[in-house]
Protein backbone atom coordinates (compact mmCIF):
# COMPACT_ATOMS: atom_id res chain seq x y z
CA UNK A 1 102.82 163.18 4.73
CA UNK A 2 102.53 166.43 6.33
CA UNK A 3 106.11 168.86 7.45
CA UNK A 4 106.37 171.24 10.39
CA UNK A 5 108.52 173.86 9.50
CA UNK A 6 106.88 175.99 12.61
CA UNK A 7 109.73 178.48 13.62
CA UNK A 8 111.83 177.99 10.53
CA UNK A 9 113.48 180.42 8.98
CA UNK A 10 113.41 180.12 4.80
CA UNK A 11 114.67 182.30 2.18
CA UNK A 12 113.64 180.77 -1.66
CA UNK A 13 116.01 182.99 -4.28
CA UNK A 14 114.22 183.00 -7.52
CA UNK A 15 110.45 181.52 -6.33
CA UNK A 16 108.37 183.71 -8.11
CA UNK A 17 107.28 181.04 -10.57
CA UNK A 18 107.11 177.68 -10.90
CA UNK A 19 109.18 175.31 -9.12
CA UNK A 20 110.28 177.93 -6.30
CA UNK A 21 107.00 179.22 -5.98
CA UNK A 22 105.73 176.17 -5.35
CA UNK A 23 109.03 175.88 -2.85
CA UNK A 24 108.40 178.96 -1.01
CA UNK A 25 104.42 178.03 -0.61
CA UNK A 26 105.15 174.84 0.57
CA UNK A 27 107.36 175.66 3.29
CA UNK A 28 104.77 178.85 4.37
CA UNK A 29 102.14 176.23 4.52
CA UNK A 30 103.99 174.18 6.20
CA UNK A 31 104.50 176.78 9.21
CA UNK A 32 108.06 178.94 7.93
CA UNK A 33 108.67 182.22 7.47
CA UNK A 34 109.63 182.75 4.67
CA UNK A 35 111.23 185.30 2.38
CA UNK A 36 111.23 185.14 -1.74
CA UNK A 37 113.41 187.60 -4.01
CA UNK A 38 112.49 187.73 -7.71
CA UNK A 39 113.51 190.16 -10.48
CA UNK A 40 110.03 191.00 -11.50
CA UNK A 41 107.83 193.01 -8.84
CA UNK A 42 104.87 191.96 -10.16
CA UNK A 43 105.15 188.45 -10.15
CA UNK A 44 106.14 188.79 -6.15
CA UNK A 45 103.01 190.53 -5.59
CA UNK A 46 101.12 188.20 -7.50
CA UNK A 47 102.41 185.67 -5.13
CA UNK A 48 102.16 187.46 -1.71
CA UNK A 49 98.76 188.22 -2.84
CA UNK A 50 98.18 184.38 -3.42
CA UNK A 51 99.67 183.22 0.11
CA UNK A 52 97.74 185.82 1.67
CA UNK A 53 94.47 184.35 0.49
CA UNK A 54 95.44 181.06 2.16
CA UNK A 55 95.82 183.30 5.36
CA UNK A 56 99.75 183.30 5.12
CA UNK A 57 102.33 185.87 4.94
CA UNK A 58 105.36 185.71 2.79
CA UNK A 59 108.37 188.97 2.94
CA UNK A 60 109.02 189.48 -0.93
CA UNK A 61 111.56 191.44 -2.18
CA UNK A 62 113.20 192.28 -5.93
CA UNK A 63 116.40 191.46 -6.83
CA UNK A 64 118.65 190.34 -9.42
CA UNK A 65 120.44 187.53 -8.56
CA UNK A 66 123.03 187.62 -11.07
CA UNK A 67 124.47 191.20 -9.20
CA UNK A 68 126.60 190.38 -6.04
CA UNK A 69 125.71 193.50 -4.60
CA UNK A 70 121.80 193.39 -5.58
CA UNK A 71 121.60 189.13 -3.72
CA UNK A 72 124.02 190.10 -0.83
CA UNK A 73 121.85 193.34 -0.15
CA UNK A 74 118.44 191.33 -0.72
CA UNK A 75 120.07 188.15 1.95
CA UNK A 76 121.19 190.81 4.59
CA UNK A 77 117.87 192.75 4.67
CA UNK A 78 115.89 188.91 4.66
CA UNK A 79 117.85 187.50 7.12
CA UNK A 80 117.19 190.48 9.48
CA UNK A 81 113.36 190.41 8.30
CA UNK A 82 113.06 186.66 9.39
CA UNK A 83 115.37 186.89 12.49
CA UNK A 84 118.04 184.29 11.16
CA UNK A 85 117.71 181.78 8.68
CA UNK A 86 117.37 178.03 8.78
CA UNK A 87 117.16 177.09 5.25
CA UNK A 88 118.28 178.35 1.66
CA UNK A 89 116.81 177.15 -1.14
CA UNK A 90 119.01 178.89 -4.49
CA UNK A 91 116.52 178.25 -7.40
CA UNK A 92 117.23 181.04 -9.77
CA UNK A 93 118.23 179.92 -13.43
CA UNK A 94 118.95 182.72 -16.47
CA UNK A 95 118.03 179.41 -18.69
CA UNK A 96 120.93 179.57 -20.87
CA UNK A 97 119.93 178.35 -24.03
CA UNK A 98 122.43 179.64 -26.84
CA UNK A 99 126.03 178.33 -27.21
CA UNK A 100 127.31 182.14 -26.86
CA UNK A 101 128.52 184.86 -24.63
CA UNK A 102 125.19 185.91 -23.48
CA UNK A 103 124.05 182.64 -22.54
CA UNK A 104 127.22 181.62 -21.14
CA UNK A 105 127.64 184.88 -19.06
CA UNK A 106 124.50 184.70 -18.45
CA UNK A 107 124.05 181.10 -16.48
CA UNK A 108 127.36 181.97 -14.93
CA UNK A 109 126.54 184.90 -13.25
CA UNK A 110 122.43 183.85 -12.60
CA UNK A 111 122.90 179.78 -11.81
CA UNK A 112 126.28 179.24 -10.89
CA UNK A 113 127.52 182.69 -8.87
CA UNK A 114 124.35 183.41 -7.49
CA UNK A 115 124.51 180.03 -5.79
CA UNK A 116 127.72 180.57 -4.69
CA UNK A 117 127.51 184.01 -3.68
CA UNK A 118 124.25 183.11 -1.47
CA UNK A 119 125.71 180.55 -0.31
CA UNK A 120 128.64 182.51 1.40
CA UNK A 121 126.25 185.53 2.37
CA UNK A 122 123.91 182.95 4.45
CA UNK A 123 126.62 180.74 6.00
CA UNK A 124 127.36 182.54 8.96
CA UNK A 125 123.46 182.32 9.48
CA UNK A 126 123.33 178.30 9.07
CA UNK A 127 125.91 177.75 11.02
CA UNK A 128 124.20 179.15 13.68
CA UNK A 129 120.99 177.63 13.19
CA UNK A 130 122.66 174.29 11.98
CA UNK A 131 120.82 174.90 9.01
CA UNK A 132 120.73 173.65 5.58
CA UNK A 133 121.28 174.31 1.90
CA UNK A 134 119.52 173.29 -1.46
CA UNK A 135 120.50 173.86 -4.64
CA UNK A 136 118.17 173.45 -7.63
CA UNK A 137 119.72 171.43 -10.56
CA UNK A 138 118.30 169.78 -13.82
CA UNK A 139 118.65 166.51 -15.13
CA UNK A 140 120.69 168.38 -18.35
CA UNK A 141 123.51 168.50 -15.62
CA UNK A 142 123.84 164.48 -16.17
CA UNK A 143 124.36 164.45 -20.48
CA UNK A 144 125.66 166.38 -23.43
CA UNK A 145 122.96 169.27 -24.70
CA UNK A 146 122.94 170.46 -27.91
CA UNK A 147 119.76 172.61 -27.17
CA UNK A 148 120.49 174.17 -24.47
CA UNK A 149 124.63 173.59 -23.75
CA UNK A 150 125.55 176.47 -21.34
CA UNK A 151 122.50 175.61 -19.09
CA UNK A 152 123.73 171.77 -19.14
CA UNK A 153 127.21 172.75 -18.24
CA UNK A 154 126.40 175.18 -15.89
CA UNK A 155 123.64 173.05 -13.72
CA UNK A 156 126.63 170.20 -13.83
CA UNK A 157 128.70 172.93 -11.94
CA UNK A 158 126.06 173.63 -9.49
CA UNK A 159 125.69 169.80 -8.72
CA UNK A 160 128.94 169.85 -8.09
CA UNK A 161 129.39 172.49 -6.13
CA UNK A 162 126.95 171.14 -4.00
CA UNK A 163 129.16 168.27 -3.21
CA UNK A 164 132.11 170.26 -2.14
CA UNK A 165 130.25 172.29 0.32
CA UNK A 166 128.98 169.50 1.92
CA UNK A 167 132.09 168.39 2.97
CA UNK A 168 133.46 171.82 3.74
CA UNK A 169 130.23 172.35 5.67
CA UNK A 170 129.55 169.38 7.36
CA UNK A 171 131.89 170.06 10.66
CA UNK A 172 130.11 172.63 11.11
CA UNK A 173 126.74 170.41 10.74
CA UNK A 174 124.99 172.27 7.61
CA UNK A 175 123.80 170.38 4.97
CA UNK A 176 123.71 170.75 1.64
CA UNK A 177 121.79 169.06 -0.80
CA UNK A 178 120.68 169.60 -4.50
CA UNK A 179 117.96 168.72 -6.55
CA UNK A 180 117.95 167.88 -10.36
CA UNK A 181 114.22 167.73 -12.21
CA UNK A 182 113.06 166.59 -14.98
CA UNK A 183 110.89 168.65 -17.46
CA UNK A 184 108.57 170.20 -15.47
CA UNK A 185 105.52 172.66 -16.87
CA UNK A 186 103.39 175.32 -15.11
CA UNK A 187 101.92 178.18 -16.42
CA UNK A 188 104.04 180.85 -18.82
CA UNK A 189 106.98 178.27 -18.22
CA UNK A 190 109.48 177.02 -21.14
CA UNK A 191 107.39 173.62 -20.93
CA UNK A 192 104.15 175.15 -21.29
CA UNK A 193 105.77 177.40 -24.52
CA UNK A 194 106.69 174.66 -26.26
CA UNK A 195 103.29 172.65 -25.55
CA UNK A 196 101.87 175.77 -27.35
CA UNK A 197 104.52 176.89 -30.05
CA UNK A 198 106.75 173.60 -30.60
CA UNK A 199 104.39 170.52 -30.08
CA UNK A 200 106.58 168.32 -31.55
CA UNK A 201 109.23 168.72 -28.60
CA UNK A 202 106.90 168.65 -26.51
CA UNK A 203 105.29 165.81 -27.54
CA UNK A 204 108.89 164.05 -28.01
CA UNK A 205 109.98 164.47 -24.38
CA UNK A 206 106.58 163.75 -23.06
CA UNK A 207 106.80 160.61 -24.72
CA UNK A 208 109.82 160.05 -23.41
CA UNK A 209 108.90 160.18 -19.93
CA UNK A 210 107.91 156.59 -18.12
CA UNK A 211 105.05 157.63 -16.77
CA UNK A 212 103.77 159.38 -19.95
CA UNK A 213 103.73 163.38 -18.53
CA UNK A 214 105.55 166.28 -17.70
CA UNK A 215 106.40 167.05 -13.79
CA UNK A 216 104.65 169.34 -11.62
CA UNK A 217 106.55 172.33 -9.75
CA UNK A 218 104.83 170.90 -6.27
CA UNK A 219 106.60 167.27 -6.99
CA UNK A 220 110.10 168.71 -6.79
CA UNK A 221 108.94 171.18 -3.95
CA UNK A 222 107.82 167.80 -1.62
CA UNK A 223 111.41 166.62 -2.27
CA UNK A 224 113.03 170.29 -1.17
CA UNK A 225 110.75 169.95 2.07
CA UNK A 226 111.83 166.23 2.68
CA UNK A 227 115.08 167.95 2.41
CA UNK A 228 115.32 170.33 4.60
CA UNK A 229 113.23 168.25 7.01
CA UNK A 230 114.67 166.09 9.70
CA UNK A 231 113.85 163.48 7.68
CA UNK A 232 116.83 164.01 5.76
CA UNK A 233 119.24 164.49 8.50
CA UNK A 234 121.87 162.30 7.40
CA UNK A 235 121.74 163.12 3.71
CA UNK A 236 124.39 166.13 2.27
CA UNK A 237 126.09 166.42 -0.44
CA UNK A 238 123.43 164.66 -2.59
CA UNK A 239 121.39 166.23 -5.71
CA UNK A 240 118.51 163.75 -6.01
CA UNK A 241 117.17 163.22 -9.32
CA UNK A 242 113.26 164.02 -9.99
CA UNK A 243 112.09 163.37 -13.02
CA UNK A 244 108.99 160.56 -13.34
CA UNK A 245 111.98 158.42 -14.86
CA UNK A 246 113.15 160.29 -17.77
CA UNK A 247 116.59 159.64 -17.42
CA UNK A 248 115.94 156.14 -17.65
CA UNK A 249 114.96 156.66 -21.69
């Protein structure tokens, strides 16, 4: 199945890498404009460069999502750049791992506030355009973590908080939606580390997958397009779960 997104207006924050790259190429193939904020400069250039050798255009811009004034700034300017917006996809994670301050404060500020934040910088935008939300999850929002606890906790709040602005949002006919994937691996990701430096993890959630392999960043960016598609129309306030099954074991 094929989306037109022609005359859509998308901003992907955090899709520099991996699952919102593959987000923020999937909608400009699909026919969006779209706009992608990153910390790292390079990486953004790396990917306009990449869309623009498939004869697309993509506005990037640094910024570090975990500063209210750095995202709001960043949102303003895209918004203007793309003439409105139509759909937000909030993708940036600081991957808490440690059970401390930093990586607490960290997924607080990155996951949870920059969703939030974005969220209220955009809606006066998709409320316009009748637009809709997506917020990216993890399947460590649905059990205890030892590994990695303030990501776990932190990705539960973001599910949630997808809920509850649904229903604040829905009179005013924006939806939002989240999704939660599994283990997914792409180049330089935490996946693809661990392949290299801590097979045995690796190898124990592979194995613990149904279908016997990790995800792919373009498997959970097919269910952010069926999202914001009007294919979806009468789904909010849902994070769907994509994962090959791995909850299941």
């Amino acid at each position: 199945m094929t989306f037109n997104f022609q005359g859509r207006r998308v901003i992907v924050a955090g899709g520099s890498k991996g699952i919102g790259r593959a987000i923020a190429l999937g909608f400009a193939r699909a026919g969006a404009t779209v706009s992608v904020c990153a910390r790292g400069q390079a990486s953004l250039d790396a990917l306009a460069q990449e869309a623009a050798g498939e004869g697309l255009t993509l506005h990037v811009a640094p910024c570090d999502i975990g500063d209210k004034a750095s995202l709001e700034t960043y949102l303003q300017n895209a918004m203007s750049e793309l003439g409105g917006l139509d759909v937000l996809v909030n993708c940036a994670s600081a991957f808490g791992r440690e059970d401390n301050e930093e990586g607490w404060l960290s997924s607080v500020e990155v996951d949870l506030m920059g969703t939030v934040r974005a969220g209220h910088t955009c809606l006066p935008a998709l409320k316009e355009s009748g637009g809709t939300i997506i917020n990216i999850a993890s399947i460590a929002a649905l059990h205890a973590s030892t590994r990695t606890a303030p990501y776990a906790a932190i990705k539960a709040a973001v599910a949630h908080y997808t809920g509850s602005l649904a229903a604040s949002m829905a009179p005013h006919k924006v939806r939002v939606n989240g999704i939660a994937p599994g283990s997914i691996e792409f180049p330089g990701g935490v996946w693809d580390q661990a392949r290299q430096h801590n097979p045995e993890l690796y190898e124990n959630i592979r194995n613990g997958i149904p279908f016997g392999r990790l995800g792919t960043p373009e498997e959970v960016a097919d269910v952010a397009l069926f999202l914001a598609s009007d294919l979806a129309r009468w789904i909010t306030g849902q994070t769907l779960v994509v994962d090959g099954g791995q909850v299941l074991s």
